[in-house]
C-alpha atoms as a PDB file:
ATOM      1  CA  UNK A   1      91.556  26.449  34.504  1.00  0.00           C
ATOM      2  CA  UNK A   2      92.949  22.651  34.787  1.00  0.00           C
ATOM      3  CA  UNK A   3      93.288  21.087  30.936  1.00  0.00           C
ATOM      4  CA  UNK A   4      90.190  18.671  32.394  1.00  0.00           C
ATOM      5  CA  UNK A   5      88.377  20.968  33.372  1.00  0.00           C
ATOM      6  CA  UNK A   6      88.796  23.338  30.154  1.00  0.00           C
ATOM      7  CA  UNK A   7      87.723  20.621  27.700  1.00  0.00           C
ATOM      8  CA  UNK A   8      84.623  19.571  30.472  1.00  0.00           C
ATOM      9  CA  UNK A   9      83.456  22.842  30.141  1.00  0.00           C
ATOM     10  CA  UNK A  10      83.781  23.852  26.343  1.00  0.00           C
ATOM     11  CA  UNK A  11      79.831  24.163  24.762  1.00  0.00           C
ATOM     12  CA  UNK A  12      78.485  25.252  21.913  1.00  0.00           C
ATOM     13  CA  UNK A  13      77.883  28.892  22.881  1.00  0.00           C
ATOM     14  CA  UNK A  14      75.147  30.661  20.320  1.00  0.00           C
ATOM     15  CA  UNK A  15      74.027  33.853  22.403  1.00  0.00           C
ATOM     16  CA  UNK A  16      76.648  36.533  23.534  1.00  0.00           C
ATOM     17  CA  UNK A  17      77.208  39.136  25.751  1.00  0.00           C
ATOM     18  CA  UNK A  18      77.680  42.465  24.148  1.00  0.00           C
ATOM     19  CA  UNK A  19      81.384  42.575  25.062  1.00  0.00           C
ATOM     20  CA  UNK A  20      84.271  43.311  23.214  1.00  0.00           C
ATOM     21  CA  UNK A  21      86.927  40.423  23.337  1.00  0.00           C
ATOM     22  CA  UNK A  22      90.546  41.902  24.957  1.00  0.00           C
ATOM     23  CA  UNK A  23      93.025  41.812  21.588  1.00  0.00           C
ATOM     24  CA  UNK A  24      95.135  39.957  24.106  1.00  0.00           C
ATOM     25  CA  UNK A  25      92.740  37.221  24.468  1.00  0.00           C
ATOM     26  CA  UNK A  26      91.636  36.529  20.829  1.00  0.00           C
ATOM     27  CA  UNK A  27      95.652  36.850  20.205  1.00  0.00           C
ATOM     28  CA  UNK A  28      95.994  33.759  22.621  1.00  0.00           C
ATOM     29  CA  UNK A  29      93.020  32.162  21.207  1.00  0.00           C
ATOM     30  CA  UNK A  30      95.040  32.550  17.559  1.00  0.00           C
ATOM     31  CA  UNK A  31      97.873  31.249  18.533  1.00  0.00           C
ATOM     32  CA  UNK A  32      97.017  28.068  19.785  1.00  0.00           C
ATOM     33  CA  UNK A  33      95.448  27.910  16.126  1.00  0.00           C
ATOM     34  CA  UNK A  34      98.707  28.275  14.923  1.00  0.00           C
ATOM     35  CA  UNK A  35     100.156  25.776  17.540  1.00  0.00           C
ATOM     36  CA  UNK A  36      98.096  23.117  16.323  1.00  0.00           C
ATOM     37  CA  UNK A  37      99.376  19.850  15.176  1.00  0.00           C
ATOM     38  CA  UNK A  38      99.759  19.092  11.665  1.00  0.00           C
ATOM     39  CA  UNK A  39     100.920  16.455   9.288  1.00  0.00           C
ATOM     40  CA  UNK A  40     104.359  16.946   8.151  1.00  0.00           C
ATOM     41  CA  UNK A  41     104.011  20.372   9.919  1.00  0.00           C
ATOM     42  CA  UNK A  42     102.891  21.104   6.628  1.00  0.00           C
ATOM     43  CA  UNK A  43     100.399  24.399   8.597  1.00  0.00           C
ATOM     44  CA  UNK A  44      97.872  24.323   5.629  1.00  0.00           C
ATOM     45  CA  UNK A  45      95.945  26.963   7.426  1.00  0.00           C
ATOM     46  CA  UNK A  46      95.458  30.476   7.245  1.00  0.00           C
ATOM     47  CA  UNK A  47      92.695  32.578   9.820  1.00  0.00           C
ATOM     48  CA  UNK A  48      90.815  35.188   9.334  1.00  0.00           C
ATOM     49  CA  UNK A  49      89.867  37.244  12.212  1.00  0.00           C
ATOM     50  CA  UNK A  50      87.276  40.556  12.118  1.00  0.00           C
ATOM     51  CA  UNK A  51      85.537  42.243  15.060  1.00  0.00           C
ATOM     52  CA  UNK A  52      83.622  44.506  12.748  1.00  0.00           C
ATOM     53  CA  UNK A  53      79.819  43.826  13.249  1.00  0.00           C
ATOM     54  CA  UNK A  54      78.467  44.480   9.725  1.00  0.00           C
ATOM     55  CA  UNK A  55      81.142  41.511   8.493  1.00  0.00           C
ATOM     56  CA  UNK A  56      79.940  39.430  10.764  1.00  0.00           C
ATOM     57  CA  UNK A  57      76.450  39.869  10.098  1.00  0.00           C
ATOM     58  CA  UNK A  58      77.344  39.186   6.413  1.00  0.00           C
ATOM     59  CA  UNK A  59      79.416  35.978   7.231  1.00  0.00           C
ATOM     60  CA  UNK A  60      76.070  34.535   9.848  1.00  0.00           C
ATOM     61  CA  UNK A  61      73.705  34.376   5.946  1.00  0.00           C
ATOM     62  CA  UNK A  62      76.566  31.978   4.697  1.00  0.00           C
ATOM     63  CA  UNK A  63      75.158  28.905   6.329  1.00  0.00           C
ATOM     64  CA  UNK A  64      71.598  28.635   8.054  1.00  0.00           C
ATOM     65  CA  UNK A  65      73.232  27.194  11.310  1.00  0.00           C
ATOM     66  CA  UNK A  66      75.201  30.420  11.512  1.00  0.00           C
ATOM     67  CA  UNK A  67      73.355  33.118  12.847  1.00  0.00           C
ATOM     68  CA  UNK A  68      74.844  33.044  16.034  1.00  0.00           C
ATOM     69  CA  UNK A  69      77.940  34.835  14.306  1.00  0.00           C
ATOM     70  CA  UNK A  70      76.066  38.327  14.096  1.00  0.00           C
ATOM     71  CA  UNK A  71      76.082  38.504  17.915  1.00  0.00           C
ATOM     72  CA  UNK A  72      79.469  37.080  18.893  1.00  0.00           C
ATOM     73  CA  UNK A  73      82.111  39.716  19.571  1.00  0.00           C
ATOM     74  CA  UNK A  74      84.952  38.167  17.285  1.00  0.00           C
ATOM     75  CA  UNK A  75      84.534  35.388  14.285  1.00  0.00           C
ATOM     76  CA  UNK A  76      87.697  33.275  13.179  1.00  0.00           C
ATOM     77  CA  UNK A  77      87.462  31.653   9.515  1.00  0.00           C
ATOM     78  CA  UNK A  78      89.511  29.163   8.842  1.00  0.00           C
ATOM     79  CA  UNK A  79      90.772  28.688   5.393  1.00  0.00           C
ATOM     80  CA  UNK A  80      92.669  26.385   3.259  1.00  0.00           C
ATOM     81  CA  UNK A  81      94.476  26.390   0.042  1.00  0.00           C
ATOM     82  CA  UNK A  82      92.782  24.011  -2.736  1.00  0.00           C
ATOM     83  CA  UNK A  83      95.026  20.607  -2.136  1.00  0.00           C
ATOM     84  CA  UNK A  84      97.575  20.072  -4.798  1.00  0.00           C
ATOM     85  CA  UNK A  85      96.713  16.285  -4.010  1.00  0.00           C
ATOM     86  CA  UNK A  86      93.648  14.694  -3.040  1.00  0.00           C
ATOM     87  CA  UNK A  87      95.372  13.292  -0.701  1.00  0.00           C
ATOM     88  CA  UNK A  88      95.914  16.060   1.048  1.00  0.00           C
ATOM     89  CA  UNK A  89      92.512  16.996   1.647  1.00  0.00           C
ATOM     90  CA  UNK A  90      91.626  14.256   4.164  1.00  0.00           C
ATOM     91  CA  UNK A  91      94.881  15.316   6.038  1.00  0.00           C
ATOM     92  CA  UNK A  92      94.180  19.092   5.989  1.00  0.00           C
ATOM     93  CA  UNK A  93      90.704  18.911   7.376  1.00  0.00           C
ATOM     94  CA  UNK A  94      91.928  16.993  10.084  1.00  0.00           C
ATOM     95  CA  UNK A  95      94.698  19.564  10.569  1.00  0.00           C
ATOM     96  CA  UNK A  96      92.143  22.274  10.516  1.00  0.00           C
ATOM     97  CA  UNK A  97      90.336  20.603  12.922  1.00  0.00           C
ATOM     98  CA  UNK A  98      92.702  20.700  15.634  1.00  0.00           C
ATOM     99  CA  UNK A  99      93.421  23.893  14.677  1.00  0.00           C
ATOM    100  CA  UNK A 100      89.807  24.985  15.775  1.00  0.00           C
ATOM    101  CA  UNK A 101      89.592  22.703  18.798  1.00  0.00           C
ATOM    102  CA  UNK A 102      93.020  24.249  20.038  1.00  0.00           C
ATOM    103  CA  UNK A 103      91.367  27.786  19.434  1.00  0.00           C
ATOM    104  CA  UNK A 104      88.225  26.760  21.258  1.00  0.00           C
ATOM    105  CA  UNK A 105      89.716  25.434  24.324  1.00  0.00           C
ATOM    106  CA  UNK A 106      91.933  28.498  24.232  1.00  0.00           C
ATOM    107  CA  UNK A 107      88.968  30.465  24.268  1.00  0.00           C
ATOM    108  CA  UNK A 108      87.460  28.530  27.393  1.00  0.00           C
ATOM    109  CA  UNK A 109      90.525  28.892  29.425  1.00  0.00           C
ATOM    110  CA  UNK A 110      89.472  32.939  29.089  1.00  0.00           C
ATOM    111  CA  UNK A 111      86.150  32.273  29.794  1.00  0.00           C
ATOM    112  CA  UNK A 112      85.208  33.283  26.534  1.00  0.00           C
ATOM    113  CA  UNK A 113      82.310  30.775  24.606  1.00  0.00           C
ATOM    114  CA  UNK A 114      82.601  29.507  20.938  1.00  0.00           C
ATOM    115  CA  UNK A 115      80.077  28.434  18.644  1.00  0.00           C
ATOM    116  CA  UNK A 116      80.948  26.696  15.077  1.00  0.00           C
ATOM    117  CA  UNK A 117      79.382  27.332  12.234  1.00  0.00           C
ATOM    118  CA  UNK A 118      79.924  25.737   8.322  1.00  0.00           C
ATOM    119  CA  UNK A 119      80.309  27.855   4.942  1.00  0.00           C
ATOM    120  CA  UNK A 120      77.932  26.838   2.448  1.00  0.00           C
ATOM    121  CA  UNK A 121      78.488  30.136  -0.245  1.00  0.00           C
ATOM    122  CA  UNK A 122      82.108  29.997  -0.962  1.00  0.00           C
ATOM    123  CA  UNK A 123      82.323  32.941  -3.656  1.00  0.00           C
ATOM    124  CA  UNK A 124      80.270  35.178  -0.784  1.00  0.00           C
ATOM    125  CA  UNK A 125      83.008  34.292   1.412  1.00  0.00           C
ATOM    126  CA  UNK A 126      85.774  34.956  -0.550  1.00  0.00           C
ATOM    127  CA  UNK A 127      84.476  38.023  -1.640  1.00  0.00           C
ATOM    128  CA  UNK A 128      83.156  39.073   1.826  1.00  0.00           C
ATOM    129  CA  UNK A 129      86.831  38.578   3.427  1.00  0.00           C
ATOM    130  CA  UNK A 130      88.901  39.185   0.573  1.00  0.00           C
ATOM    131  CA  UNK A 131      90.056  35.783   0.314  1.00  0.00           C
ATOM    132  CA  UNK A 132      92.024  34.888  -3.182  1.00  0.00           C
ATOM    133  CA  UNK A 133      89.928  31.912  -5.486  1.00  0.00           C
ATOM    134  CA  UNK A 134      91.863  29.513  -4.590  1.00  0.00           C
ATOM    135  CA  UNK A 135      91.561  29.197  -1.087  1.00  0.00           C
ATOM    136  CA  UNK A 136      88.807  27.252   0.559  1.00  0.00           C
ATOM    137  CA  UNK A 137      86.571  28.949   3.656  1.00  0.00           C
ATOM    138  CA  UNK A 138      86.573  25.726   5.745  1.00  0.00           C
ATOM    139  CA  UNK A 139      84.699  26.533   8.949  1.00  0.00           C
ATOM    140  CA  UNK A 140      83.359  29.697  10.923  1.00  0.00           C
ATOM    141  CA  UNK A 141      83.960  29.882  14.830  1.00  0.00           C
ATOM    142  CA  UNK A 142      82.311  32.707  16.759  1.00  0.00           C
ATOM    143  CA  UNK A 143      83.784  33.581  20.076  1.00  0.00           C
ATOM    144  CA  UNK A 144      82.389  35.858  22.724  1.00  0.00           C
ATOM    145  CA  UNK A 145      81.447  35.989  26.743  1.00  0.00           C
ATOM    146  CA  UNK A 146      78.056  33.429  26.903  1.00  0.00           C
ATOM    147  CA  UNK A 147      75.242  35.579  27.393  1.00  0.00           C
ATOM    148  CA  UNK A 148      73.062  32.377  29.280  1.00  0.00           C
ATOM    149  CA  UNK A 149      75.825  31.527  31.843  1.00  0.00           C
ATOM    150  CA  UNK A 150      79.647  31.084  32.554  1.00  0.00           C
ATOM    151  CA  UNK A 151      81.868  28.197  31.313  1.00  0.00           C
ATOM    152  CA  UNK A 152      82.194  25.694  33.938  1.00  0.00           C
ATOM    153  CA  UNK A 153      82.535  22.289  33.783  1.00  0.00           C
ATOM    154  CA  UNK A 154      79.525  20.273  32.469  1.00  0.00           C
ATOM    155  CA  UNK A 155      78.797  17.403  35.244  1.00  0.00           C
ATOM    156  CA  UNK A 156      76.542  15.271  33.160  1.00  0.00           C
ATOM    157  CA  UNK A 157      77.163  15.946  29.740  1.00  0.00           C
ATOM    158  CA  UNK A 158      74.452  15.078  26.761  1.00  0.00           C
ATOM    159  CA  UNK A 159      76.696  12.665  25.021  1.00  0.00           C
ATOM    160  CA  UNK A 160      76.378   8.719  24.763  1.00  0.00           C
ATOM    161  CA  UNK A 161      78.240   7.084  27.799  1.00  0.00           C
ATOM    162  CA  UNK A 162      81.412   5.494  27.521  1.00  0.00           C
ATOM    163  CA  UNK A 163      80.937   2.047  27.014  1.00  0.00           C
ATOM    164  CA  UNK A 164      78.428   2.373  24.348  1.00  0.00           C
ATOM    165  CA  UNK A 165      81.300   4.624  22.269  1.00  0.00           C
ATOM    166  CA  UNK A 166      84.491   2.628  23.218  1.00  0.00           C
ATOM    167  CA  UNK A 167      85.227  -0.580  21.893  1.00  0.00           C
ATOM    168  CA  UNK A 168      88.147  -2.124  23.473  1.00  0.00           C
ATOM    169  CA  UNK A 169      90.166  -4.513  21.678  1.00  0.00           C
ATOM    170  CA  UNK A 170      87.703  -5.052  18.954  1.00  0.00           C
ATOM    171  CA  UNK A 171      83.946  -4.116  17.718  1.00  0.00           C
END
């Protein structure tokens, strides 16, 4: 798929086929995690990646807009280390941020849908993955193969038009 047409069709995808996601894909969709940019290449990320359904049920109860994880075939967490300076913070969420857009777009080039979902229980995360105290679970993404209809590029998007978002030169 063209880079246009990739980010035209990326969606929210919250129902799934009950397909298994190749290891080669969700290794592609990784790595262009890990290929993110990042301030001072600093890479404040780390991912945690399970296939195994009764995790992923456990990990959709940690935020009510997350029950589309149960159903997906793989779910990523993203995680951070507590910032050593608040100043970090700011930059890291950014970081993760294009971390998960990267992996999402990834994911579209292999037709494969995404959905995003917050953490609200940190301790049930950490303890639910394993993940040492002082790291923070920053976001969920579910992947899987859209169970409603292929990825394709969306013609008229639901977004505000152009002209009402950009503000050229000034407000």
């Amino acid at each position: 798929m063209e880079t246009w047409d990739t980010i035209c069709a990326r969606r929210n995808v919250r129902t799934y086929r009950d397909t298994p996601v190749r290891t080669a894909d969700l290794d592609r969709i990784l790595e262009a995690g890990r290929r993110a940019p990042s301030a001072s290449n600093r890479q404040p990320w780390d991912f945690v990646v399970t296939t195994d359904r009764s995790t992923m049920e456990a990990l959709s109860t940690l935020w009510r807009g997350g029950r589309h994880l149960a159903s997906a075939a793989a779910v990523v967490v993203l995680t951070l280390r507590e910032p050593t300076e608040e100043r970090y913070r700011t930059l890291d969420q950014f970081d993760l941020g294009q971390a998960a857009m990267a992996m999402q777009l990834a994911a579209v080039d292999r037709g494969i849908g995404s959905g995003h979902s917050a953490v609200g229980d940190q301790e049930a995360a950490r303890r639910i993955l394993s993940i040492p105290d002082e790291w923070i679970c920053a976001y969920m993404l579910a992947f899987g193969y859209p169970a409603d209809r292929l990825l394709a590029p969306i013609r008229r998007p639901n977004r505000r038009p152009l002209e009402e978002v950009v503000h050229r030169g000034r407000w």
